[in-house]
N, C-alpha and C. Protein backbone atom coordinates (compact mmCIF):
# COMPACT_ATOMS: atom_id res chain seq x y z
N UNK A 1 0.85 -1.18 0.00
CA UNK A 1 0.00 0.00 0.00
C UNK A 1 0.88 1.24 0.00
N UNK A 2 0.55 2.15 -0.79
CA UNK A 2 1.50 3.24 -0.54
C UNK A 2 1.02 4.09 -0.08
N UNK A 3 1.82 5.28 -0.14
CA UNK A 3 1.54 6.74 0.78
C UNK A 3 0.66 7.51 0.31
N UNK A 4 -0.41 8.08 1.36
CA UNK A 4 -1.37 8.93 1.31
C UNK A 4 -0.35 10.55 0.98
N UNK A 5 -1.58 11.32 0.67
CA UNK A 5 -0.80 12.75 0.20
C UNK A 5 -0.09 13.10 1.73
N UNK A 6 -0.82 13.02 2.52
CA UNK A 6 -0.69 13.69 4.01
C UNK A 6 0.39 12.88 4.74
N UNK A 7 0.34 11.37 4.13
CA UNK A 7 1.99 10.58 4.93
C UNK A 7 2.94 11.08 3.77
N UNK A 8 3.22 11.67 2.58
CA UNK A 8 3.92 11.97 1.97
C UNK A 8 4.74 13.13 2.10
N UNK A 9 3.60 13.87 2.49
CA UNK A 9 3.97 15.62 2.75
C UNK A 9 4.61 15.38 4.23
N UNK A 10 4.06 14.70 5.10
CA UNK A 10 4.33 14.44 6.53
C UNK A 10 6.11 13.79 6.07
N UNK A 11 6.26 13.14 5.48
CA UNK A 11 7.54 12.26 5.78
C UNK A 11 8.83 13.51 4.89
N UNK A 12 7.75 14.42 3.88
CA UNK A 12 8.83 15.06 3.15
C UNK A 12 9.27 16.71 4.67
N UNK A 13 8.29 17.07 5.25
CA UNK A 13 9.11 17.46 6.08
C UNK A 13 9.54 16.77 7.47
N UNK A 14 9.81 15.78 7.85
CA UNK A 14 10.48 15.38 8.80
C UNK A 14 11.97 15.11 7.47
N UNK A 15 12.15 15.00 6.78
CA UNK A 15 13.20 14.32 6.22
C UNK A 15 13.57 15.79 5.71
N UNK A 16 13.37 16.75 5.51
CA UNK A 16 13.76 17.90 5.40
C UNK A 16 14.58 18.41 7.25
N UNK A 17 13.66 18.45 8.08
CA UNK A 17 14.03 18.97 9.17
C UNK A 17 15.41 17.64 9.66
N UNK A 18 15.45 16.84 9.70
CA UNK A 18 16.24 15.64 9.72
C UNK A 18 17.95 15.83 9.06
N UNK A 19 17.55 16.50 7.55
CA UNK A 19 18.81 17.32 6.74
C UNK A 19 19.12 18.20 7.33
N UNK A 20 18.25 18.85 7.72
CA UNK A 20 18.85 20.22 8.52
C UNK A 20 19.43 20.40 10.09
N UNK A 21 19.11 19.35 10.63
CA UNK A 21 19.59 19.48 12.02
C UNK A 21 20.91 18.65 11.95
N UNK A 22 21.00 17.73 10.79
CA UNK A 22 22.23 16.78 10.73
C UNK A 22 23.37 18.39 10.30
N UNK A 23 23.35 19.56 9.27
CA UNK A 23 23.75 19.81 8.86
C UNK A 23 24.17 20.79 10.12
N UNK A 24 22.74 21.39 11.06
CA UNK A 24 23.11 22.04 12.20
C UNK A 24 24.18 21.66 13.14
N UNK A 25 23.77 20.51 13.40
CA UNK A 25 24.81 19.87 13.90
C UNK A 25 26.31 19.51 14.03
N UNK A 26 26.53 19.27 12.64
CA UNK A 26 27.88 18.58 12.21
C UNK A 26 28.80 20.07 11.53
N UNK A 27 28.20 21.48 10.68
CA UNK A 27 28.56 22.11 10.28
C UNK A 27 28.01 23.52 11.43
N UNK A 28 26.75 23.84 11.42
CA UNK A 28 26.89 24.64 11.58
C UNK A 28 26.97 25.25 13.42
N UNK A 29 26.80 24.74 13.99
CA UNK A 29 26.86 25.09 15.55
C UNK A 29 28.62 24.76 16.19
N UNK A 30 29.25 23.49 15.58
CA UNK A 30 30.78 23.54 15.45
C UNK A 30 31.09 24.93 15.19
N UNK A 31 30.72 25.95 14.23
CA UNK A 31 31.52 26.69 13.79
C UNK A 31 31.52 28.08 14.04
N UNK A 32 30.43 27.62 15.28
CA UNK A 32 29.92 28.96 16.30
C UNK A 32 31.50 29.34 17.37
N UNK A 33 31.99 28.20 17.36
CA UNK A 33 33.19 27.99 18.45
C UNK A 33 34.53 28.66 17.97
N UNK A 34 34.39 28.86 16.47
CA UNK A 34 35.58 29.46 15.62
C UNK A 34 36.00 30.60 15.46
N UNK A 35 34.40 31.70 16.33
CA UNK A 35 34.46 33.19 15.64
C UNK A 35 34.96 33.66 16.96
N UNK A 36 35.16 34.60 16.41
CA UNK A 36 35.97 36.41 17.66
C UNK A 36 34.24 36.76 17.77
N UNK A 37 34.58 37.70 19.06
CA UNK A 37 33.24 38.14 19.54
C UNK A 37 32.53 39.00 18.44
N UNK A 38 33.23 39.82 17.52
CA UNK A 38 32.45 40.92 16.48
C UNK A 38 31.93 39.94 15.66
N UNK A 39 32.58 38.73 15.35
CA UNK A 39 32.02 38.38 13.93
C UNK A 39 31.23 37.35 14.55
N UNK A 40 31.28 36.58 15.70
CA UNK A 40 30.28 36.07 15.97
C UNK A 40 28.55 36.82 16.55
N UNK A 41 28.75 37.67 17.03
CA UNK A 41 27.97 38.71 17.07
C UNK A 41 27.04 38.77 15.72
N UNK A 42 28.05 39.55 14.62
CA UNK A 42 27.44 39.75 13.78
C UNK A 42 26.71 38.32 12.80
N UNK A 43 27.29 37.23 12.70
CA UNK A 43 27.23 36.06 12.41
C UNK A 43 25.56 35.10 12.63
N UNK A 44 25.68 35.36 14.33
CA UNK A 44 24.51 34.56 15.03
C UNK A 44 23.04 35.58 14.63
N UNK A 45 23.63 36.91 14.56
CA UNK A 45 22.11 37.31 14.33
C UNK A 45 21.60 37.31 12.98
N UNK A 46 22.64 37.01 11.89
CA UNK A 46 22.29 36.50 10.68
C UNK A 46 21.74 35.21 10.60
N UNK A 47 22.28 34.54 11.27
CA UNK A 47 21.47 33.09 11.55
C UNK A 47 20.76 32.91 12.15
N UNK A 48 20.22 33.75 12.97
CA UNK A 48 19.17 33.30 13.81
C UNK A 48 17.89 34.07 13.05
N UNK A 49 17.75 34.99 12.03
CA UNK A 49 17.23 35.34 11.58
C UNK A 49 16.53 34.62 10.00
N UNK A 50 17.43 34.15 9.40
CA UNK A 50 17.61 33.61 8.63
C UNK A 50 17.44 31.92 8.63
N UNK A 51 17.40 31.51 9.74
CA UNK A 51 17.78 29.59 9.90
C UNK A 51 15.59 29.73 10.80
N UNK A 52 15.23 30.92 11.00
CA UNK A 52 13.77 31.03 10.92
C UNK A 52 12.69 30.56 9.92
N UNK A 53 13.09 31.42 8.48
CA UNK A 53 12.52 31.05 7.40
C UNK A 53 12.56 29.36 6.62
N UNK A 54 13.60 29.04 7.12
CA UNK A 54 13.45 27.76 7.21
C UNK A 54 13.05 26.57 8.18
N UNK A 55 13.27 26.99 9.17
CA UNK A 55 13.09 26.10 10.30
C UNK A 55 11.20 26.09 10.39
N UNK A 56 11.09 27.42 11.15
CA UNK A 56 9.31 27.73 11.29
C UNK A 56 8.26 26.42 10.65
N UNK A 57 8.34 26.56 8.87
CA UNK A 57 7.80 26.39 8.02
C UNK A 57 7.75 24.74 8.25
N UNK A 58 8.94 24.07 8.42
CA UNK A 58 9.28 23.12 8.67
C UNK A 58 8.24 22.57 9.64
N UNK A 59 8.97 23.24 11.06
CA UNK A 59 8.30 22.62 12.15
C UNK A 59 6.96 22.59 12.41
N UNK A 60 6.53 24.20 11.84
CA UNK A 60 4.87 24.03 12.23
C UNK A 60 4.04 22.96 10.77
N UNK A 61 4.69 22.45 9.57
CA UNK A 61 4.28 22.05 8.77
C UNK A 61 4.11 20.57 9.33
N UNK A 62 5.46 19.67 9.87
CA UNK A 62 5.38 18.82 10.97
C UNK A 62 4.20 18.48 11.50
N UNK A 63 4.07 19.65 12.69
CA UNK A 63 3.25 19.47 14.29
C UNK A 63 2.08 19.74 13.57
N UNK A 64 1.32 20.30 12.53
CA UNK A 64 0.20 20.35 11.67
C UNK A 64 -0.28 18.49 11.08
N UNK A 65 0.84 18.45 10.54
CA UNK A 65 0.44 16.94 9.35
C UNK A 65 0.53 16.25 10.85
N UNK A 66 1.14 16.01 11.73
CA UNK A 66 1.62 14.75 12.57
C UNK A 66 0.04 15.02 13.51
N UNK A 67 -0.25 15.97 13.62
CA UNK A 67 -1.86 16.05 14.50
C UNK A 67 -3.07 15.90 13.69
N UNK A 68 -2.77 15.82 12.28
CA UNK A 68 -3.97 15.44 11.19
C UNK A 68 -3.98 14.26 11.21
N UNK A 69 -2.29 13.38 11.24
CA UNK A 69 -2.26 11.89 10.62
C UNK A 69 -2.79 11.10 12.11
N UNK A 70 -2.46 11.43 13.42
CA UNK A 70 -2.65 11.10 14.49
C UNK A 70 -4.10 10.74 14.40
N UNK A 71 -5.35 12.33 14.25
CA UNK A 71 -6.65 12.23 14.13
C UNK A 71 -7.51 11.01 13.51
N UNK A 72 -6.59 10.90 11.99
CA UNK A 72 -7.05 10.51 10.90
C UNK A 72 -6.87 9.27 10.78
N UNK A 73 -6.27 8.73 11.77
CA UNK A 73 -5.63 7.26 11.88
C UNK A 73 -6.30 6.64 12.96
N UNK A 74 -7.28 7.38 13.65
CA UNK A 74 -7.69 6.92 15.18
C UNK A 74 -7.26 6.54 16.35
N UNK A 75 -6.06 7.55 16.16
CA UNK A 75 -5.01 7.53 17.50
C UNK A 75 -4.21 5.95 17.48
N UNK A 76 -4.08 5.81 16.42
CA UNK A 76 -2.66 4.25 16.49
C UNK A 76 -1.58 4.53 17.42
N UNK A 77 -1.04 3.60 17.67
CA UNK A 77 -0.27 3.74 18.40
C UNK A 77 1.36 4.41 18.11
N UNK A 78 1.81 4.27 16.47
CA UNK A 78 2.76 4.63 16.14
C UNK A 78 2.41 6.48 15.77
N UNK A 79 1.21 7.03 15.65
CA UNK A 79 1.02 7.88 15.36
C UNK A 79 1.04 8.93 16.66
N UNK A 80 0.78 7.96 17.57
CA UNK A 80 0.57 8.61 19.31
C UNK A 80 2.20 9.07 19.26
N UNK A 81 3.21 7.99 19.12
CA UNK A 81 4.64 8.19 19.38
C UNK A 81 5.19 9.24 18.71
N UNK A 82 4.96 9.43 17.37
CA UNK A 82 5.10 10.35 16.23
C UNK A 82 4.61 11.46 17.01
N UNK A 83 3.85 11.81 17.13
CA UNK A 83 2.79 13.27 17.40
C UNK A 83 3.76 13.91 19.29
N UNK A 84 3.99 12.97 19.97
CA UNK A 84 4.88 12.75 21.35
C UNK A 84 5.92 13.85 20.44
N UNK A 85 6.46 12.91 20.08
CA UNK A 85 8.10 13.12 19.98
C UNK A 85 8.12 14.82 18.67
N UNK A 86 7.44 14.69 18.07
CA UNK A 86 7.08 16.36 17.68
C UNK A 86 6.79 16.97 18.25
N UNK A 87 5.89 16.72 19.32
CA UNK A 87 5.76 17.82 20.85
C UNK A 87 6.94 18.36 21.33
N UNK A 88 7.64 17.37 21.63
CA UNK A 88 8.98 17.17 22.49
C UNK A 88 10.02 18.07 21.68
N UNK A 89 10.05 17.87 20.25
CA UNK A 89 10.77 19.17 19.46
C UNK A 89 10.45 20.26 19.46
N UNK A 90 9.35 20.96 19.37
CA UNK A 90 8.43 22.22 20.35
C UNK A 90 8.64 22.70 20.99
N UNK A 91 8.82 22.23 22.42
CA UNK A 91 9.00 21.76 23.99
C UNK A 91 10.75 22.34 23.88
N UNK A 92 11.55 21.60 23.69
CA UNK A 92 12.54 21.75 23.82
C UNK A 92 13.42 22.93 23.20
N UNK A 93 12.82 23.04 21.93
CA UNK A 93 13.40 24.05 20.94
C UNK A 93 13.13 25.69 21.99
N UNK A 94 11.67 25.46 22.21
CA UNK A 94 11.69 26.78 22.96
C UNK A 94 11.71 26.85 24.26
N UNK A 95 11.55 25.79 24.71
CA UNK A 95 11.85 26.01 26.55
C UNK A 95 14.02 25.97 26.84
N UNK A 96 14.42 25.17 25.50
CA UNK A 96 15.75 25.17 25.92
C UNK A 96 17.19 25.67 24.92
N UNK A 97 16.21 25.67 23.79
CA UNK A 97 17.47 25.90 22.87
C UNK A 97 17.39 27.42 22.50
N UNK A 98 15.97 27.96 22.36
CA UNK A 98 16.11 29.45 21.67
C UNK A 98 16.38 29.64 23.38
N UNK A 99 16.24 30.31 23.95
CA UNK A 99 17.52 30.68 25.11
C UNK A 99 18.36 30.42 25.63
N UNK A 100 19.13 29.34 24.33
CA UNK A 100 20.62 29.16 24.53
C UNK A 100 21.42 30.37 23.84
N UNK A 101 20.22 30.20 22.81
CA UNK A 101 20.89 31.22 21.65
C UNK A 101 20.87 32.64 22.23
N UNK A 102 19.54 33.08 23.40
CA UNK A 102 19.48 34.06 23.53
C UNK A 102 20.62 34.30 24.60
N UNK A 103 21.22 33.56 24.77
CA UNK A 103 22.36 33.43 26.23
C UNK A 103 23.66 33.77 25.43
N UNK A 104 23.38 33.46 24.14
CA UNK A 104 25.04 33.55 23.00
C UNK A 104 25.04 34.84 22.69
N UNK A 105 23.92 35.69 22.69
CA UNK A 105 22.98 36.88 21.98
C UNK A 105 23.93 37.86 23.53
N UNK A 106 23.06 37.45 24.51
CA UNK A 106 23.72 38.33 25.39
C UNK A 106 25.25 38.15 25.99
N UNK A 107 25.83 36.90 25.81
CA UNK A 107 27.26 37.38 26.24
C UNK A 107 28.28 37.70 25.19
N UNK A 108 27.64 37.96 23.51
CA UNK A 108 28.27 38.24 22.51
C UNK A 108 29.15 36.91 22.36
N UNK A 109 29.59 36.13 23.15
CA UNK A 109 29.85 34.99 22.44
C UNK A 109 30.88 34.11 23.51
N UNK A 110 30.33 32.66 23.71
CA UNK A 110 31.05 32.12 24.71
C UNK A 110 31.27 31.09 24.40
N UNK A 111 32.49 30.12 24.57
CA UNK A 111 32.89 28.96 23.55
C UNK A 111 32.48 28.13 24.55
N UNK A 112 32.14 28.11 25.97
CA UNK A 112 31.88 27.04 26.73
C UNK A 112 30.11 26.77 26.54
N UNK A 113 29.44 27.80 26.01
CA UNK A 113 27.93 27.76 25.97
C UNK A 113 27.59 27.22 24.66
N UNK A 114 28.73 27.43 23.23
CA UNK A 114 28.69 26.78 22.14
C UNK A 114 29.05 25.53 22.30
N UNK A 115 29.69 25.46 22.96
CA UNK A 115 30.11 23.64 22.89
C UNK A 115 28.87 23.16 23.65
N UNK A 116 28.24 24.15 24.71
CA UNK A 116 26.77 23.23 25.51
C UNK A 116 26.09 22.84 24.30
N UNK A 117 25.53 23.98 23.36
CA UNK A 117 24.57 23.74 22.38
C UNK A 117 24.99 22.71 21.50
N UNK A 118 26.06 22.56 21.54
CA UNK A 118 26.60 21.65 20.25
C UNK A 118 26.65 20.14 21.09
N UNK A 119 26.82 20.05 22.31
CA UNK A 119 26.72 18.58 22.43
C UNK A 119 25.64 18.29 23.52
N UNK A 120 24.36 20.04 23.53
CA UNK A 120 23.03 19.36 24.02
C UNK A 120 21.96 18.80 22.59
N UNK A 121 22.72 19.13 21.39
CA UNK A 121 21.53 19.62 20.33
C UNK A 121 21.84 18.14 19.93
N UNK A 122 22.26 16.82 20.48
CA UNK A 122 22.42 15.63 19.59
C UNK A 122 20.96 14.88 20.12
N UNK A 123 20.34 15.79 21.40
CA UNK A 123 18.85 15.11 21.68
C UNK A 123 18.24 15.35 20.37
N UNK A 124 17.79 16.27 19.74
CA UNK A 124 17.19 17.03 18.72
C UNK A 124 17.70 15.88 17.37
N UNK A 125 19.13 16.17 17.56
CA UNK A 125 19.26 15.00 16.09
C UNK A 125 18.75 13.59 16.91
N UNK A 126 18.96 13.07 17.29
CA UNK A 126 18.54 11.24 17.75
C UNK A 126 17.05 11.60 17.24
N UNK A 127 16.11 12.56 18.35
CA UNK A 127 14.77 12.60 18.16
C UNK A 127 13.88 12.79 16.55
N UNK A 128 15.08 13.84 15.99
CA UNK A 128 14.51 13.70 14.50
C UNK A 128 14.81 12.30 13.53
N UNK A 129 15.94 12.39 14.11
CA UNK A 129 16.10 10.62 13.23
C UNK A 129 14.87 10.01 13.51
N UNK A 130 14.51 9.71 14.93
CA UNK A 130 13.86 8.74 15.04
C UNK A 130 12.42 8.51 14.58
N UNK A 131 12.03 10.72 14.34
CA UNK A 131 10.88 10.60 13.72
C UNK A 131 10.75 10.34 12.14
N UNK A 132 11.62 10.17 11.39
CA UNK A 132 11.76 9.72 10.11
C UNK A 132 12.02 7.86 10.26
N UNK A 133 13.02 7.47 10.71
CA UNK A 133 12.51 6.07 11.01
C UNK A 133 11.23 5.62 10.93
N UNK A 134 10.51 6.06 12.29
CA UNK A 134 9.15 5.91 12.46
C UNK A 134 8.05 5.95 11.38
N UNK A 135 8.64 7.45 10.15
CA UNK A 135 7.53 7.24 9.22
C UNK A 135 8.10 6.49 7.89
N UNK A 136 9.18 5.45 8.27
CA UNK A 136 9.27 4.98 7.25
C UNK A 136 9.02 3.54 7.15
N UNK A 137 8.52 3.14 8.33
CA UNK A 137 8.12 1.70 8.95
C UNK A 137 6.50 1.80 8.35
């Protein structure tokens, strides 16, 4: 049986957000640790401005399809886990990570708070992996 429009669109952004946190990860939060305070300064608020227009679209496109497919499925059980663990990216992104950034924002730039983000943000990658796994079972 193959994929409905809504498991299609659903799996094309988790596998989008999935590229992007691998890339956050491995390229771009490493390279927060590299800059002088001016250019990181100037740097983070380009990215944090900018890594919006992509991210947003993403996530709320996600937590949208993953609470339609949940509905639409009659609360299965793999859809319960799915819909969890997109919460939990929500949850975390703004209870812990955008005021990491806002912590990088106010001390203009600290290599011990970049290395936090960089080896707290591997919850975020495991969790997105796992939600692409999930929709590929």
């Amino acid at each position: 049986m193959g994929l409905t429009l809504w498991e299609l669109l659903k799996l094309c952004t988790d596998v989008g957000l999935v590229v992007l946190i691998w890339m956050v990860q491995l390229v771009i939060y490493p390279s927060f640790c590299h800059f002088g305070k001016e250019g990181f300064d100037r740097w983070h608020h380009i990215y944090m401005r900018n890594i919006t227009f992509i991210v947003l679209p993403l996530m709320l496109g996600q937590l949208i399809l993953s609470g339609y497919l949940l509905y639409d499925s009659g609360f299965e059980f793999l859809h319960i886990v799915d819909f969890l663990l997109v919460g939990s990216m929500w949850l975390s992104t703004a209870l812990f990570y955008k005021p990491q950034h806002e912590k990088l924002v106010a001390q203009k730039f600290d290599v011990p708070l970049c290395d936090q983000l960089t080896k707290t943000n591997w919850w975020r990658v495991v969790v997105w992996t796992i939600i692409v796994l999930l929709n590929i079972i």
